[in-house]
N, C-alpha and C. Protein backbone atom coordinates (compact mmCIF):
# COMPACT_ATOMS: atom_id res chain seq x y z
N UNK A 1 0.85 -1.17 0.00
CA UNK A 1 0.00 0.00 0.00
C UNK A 1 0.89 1.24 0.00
N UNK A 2 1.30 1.78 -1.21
CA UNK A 2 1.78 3.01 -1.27
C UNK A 2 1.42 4.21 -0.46
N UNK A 3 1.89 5.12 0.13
CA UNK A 3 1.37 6.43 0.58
C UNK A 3 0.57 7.03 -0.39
N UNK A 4 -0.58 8.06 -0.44
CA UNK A 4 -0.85 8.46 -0.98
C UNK A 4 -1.55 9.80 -1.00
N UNK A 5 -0.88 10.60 -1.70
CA UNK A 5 -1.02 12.18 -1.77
C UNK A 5 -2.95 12.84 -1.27
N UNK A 6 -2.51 13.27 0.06
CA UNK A 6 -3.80 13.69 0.71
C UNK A 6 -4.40 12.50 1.31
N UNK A 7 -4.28 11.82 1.51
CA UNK A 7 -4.98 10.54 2.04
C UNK A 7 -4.45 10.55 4.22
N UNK A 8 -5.33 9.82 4.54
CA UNK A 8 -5.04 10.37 6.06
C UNK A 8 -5.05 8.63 6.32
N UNK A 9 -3.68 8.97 7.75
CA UNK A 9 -3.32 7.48 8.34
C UNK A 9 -2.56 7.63 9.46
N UNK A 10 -3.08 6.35 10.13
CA UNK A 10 -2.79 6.39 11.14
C UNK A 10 -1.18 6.08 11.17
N UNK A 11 -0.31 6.71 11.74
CA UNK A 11 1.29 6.07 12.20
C UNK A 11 1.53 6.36 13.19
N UNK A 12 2.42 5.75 13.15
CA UNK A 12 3.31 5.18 14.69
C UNK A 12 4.87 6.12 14.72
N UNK A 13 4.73 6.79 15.72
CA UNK A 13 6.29 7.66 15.97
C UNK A 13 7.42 6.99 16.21
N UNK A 14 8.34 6.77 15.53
CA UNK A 14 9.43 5.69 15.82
C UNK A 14 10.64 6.80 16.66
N UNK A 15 10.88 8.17 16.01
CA UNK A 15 11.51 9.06 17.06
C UNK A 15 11.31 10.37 16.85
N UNK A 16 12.06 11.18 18.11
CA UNK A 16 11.73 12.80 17.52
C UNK A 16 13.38 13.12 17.24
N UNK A 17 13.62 14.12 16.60
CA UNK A 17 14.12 14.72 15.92
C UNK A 17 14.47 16.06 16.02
N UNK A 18 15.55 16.91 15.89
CA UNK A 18 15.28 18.67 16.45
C UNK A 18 14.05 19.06 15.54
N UNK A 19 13.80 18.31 14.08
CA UNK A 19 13.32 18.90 12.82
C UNK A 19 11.87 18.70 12.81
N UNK A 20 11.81 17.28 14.05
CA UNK A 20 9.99 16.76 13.46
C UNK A 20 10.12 15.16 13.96
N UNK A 21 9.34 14.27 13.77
CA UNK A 21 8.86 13.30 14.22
C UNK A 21 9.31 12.28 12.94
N UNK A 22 9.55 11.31 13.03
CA UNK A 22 10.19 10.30 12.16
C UNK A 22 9.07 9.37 12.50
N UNK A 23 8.11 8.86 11.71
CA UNK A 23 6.75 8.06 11.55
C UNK A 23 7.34 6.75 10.50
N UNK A 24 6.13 6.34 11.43
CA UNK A 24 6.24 4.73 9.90
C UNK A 24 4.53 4.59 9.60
N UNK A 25 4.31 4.53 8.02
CA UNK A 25 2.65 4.17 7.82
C UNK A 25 2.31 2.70 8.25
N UNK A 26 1.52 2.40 8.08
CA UNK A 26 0.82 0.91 8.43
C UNK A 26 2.02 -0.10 7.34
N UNK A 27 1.85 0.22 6.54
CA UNK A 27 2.64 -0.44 5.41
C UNK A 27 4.75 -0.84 5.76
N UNK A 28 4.85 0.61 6.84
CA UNK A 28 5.95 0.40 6.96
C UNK A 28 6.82 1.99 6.62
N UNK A 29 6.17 2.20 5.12
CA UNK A 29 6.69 3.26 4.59
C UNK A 29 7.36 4.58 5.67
N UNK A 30 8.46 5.21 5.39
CA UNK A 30 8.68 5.65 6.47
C UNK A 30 8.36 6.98 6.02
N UNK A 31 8.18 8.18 7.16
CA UNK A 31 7.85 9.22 6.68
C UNK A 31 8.10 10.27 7.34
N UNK A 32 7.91 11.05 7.64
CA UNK A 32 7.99 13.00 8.75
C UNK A 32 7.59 13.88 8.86
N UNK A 33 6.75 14.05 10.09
CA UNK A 33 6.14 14.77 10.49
C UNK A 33 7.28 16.35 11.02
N UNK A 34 7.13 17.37 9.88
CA UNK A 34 7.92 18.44 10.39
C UNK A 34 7.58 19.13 11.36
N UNK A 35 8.26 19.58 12.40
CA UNK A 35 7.86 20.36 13.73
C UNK A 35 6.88 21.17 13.26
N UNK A 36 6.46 22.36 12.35
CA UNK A 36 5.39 22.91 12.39
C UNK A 36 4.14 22.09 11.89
N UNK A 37 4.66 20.87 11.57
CA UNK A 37 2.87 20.23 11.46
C UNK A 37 2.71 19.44 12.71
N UNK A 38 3.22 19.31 13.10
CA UNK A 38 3.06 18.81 14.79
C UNK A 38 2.29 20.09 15.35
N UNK A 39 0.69 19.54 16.16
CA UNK A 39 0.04 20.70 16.74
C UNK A 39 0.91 20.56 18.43
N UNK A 40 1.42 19.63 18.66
CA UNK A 40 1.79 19.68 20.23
C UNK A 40 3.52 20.26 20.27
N UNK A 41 4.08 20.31 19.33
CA UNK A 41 5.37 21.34 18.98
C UNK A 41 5.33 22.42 19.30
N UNK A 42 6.12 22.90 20.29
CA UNK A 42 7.19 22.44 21.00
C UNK A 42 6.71 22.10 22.87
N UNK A 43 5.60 22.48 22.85
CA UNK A 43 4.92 21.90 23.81
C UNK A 43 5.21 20.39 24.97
N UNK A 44 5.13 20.24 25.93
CA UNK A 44 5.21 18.72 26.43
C UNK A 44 6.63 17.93 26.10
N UNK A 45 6.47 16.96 26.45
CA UNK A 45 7.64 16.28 26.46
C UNK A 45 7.89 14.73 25.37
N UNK A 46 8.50 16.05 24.17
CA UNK A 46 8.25 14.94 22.75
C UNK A 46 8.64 14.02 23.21
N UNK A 47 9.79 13.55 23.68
CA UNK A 47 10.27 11.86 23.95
C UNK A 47 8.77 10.98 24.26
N UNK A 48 8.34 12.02 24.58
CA UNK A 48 7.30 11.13 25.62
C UNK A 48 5.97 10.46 24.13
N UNK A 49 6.27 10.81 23.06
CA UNK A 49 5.47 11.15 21.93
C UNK A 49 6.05 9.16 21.32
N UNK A 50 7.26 8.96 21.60
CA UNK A 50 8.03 7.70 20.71
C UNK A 50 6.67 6.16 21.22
N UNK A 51 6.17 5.77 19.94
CA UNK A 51 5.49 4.67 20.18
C UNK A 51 4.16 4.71 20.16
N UNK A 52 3.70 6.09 20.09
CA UNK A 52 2.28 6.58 20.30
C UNK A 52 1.95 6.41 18.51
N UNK A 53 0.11 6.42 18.26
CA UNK A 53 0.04 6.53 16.70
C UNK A 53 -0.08 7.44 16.99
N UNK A 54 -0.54 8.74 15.77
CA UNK A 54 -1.16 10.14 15.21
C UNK A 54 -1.49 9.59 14.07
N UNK A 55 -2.66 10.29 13.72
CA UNK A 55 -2.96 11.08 12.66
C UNK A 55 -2.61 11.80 11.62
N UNK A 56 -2.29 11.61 10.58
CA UNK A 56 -1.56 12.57 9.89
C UNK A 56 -2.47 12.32 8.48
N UNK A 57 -1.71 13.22 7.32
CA UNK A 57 -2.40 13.32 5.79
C UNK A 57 -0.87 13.22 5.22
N UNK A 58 -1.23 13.22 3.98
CA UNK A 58 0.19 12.90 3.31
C UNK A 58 -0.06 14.25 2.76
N UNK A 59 1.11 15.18 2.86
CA UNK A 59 1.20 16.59 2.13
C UNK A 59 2.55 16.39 0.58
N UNK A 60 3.50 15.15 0.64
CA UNK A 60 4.39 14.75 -0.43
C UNK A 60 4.40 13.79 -0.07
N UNK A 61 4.06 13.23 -1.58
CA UNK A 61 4.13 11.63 -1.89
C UNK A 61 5.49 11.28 -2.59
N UNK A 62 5.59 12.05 -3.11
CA UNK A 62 6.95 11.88 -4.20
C UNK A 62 8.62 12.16 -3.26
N UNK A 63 8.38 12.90 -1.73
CA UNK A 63 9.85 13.04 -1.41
C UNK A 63 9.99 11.32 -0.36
N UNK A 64 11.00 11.62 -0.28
CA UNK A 64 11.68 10.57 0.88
C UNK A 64 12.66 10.68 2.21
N UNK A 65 11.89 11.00 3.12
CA UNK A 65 10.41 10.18 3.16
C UNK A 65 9.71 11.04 3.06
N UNK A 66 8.28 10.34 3.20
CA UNK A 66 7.21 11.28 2.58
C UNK A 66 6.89 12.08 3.99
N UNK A 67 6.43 13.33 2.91
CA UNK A 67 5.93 14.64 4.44
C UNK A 67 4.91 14.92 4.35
N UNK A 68 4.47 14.57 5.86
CA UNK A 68 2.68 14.62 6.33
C UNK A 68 2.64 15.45 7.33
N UNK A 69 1.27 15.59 7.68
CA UNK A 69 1.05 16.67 8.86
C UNK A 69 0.36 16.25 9.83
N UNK A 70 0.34 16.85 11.33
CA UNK A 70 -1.06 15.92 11.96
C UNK A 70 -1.52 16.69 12.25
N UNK A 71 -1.60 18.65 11.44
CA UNK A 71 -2.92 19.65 12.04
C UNK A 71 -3.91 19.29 11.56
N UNK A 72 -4.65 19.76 12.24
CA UNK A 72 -6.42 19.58 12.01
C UNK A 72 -6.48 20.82 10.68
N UNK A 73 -6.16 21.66 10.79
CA UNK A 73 -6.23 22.46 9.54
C UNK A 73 -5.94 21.25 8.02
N UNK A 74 -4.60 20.86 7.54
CA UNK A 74 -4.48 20.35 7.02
C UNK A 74 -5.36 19.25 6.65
N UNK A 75 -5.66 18.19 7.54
CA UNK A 75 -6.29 17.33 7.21
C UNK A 75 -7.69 17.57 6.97
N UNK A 76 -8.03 18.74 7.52
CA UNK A 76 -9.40 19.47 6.54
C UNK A 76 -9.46 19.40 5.09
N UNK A 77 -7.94 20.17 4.98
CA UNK A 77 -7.80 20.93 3.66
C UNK A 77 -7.93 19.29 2.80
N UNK A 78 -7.44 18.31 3.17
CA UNK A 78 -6.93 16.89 2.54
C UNK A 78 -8.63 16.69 2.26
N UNK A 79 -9.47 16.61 3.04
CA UNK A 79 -10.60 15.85 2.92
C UNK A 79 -11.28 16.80 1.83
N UNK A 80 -11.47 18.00 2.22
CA UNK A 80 -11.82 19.08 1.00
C UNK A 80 -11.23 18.21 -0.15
N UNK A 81 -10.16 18.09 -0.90
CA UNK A 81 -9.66 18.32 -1.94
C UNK A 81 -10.47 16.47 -2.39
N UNK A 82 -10.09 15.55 -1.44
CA UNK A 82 -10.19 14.49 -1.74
C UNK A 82 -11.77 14.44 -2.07
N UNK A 83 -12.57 15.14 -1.21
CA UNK A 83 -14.31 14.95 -1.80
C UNK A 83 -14.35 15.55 -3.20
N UNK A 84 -13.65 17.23 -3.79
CA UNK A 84 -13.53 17.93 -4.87
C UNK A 84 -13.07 17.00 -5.86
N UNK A 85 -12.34 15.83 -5.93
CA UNK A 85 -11.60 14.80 -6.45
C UNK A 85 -13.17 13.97 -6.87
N UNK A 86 -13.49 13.16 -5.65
CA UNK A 86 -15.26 12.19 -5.90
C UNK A 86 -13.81 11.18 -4.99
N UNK A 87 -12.88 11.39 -4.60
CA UNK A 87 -12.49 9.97 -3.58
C UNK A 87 -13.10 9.95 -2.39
């Protein structure tokens, strides 16, 4: 199961990063959550974040790894585009 551009999934935080969150999709695929799409950045105690799922949307399908977000803004914007689509 490829990632796929705007599509929302659940992953798993494997670590944090100064930059963002290092995720894996269900599939494995690995991916990153950049500190400003993290809504709990810089907030709380990221370590404490390793092992937990989130939520996220895929914002690039094409980089490596792929970059997703887990704001609620975004994943609005994802579902918008994906209904404007008929997915």
């Amino acid at each position: 199961m490829p990632s796929t551009l705007h599509q929302e999934y659940d992953v798993r935080v494997l670590a944090v990063r100064p930059w963002g969150l290092d995720v894996e999709l269900p599939d494995g695929t690995a991916a990153l959550i950049g500190h400003t799409k993290d809504p709990r950045w810089p907030d709380g105690d990221q370590q404490a974040a390793v092992g937990t799922v989130v939520r996220a949307v895929v914002l690039d399908d094409e980089r490596d790894p792929v970059r997703m977000s887990a704001l609620d803004d975004d994943r609005a914007a994802a579902r918008a585009l994906r209904e404007a689509a008929g997915h």
